[in-house]
C-alpha atoms as a PDB file:
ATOM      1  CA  UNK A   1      23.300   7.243  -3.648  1.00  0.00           C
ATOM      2  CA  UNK A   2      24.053   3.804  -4.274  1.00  0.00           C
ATOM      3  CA  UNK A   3      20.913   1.765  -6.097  1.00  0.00           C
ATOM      4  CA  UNK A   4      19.701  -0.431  -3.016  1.00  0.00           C
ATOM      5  CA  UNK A   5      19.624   3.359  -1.134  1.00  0.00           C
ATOM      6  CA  UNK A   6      17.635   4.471  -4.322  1.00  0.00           C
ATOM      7  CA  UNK A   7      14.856   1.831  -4.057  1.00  0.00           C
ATOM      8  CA  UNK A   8      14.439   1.845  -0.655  1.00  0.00           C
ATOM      9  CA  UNK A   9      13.701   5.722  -0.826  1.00  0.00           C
ATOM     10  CA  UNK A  10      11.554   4.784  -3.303  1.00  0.00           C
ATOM     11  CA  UNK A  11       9.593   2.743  -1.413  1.00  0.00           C
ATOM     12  CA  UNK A  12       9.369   4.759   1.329  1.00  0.00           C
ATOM     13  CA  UNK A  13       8.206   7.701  -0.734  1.00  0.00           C
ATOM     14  CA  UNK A  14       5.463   5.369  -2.148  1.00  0.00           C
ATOM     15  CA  UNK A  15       4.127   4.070   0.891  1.00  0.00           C
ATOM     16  CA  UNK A  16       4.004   7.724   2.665  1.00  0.00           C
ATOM     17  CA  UNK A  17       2.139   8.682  -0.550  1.00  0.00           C
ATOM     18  CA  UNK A  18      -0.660   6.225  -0.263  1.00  0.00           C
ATOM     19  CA  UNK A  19      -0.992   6.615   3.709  1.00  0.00           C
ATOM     20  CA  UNK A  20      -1.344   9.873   3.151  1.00  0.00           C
ATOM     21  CA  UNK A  21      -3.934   9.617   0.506  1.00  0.00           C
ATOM     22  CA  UNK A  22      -5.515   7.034   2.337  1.00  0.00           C
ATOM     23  CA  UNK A  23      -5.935   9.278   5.401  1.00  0.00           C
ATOM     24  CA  UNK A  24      -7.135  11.864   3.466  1.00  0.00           C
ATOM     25  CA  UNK A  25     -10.359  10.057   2.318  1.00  0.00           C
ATOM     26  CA  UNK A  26     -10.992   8.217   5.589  1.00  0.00           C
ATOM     27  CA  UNK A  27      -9.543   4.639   4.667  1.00  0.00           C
ATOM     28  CA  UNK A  28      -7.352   2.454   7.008  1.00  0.00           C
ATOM     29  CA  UNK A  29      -3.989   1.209   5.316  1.00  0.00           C
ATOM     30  CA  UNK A  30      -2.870  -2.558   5.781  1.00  0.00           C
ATOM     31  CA  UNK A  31       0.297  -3.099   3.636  1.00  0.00           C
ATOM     32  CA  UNK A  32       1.711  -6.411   2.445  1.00  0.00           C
ATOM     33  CA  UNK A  33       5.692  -6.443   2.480  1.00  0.00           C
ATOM     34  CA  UNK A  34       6.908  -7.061  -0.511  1.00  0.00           C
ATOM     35  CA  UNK A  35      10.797  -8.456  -1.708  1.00  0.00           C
ATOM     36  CA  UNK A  36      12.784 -11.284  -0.944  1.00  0.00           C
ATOM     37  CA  UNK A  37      11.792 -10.663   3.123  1.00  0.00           C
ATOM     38  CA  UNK A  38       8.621 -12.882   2.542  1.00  0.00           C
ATOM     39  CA  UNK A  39       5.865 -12.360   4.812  1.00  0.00           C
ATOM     40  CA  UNK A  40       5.430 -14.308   7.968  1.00  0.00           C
ATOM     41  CA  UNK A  41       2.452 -16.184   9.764  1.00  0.00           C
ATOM     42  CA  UNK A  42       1.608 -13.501  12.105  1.00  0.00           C
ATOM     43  CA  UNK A  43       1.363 -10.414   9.435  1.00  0.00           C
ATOM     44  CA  UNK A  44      -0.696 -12.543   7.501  1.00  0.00           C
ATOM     45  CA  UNK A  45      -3.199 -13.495  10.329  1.00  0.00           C
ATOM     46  CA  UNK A  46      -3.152  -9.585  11.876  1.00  0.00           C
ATOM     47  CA  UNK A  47      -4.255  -8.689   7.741  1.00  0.00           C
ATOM     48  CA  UNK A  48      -6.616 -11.179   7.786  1.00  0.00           C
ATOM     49  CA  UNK A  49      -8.293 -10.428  11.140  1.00  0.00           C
ATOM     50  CA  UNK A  50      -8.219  -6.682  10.071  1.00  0.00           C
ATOM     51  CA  UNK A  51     -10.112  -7.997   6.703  1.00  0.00           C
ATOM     52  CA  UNK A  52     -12.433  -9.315   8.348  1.00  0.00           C
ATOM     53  CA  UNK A  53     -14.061  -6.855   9.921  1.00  0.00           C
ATOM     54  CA  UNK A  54     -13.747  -4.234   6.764  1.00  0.00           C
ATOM     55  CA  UNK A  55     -15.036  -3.841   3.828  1.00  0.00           C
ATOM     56  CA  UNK A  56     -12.026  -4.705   1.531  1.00  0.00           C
ATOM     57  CA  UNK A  57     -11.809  -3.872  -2.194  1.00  0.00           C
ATOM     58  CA  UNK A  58      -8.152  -4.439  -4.156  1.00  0.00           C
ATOM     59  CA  UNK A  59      -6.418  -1.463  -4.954  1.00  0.00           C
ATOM     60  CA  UNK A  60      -3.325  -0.823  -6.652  1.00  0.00           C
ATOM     61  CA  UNK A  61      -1.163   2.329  -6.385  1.00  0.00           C
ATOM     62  CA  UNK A  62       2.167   3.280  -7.629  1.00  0.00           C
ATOM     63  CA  UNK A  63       4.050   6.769  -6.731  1.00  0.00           C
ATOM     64  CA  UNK A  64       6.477   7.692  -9.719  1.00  0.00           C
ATOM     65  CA  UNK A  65       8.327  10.209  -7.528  1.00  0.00           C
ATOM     66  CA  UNK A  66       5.700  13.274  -8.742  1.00  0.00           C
ATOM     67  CA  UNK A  67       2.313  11.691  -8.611  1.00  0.00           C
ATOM     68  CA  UNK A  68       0.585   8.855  -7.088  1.00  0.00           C
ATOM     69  CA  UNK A  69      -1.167   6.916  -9.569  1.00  0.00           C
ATOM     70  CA  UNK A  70      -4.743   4.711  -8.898  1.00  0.00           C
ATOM     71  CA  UNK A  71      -5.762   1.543 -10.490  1.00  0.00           C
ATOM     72  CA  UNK A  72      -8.845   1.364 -10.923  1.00  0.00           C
ATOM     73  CA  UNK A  73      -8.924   5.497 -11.401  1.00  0.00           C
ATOM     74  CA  UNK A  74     -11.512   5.729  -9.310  1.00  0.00           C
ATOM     75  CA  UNK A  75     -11.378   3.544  -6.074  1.00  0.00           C
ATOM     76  CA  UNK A  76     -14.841   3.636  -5.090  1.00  0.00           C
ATOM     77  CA  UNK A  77     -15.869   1.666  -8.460  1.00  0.00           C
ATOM     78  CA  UNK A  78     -16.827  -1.749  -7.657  1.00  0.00           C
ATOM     79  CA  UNK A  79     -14.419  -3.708  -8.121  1.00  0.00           C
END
């Protein structure tokens, strides 16, 4: 598998990791991409409408390919 094959699979493993975490405690998922693809006008207006309406608290997970890992540890903490 070449490397660009590698981190997309990476990626995709991540994101299905946190969707499904998110799902399982109730929590809608807006995500952000990330790369040299930028983000454009209308993803950033359809995240901020979304925001808007929500309570929002930052969150940031990473999935090492066994276990998906929280920062802060526990997501309900204020933040």
């Amino acid at each position: 598998m070449s490397a660009f094959a590698k981190v997309r699979a990476s990626e995709a493993a991540s994101k299905e990791a946190l969707r499904l975490y998110c799902q399982k405690n109730g929590w809608k998922l807006a995500v952000l991409k990330g790369g040299k693809a930028g983000v454009t006008a209308r993803e950033i207006a359809r995240l901020k409408k979304a925001a808007s309406s929500a309570t929002v608290k930052w969150m940031i997970a990473a999935f090492d390919g066994e276990a998906l890992h929280l920062v802060p540890d526990d997501p309900m903490e204020k933040a």
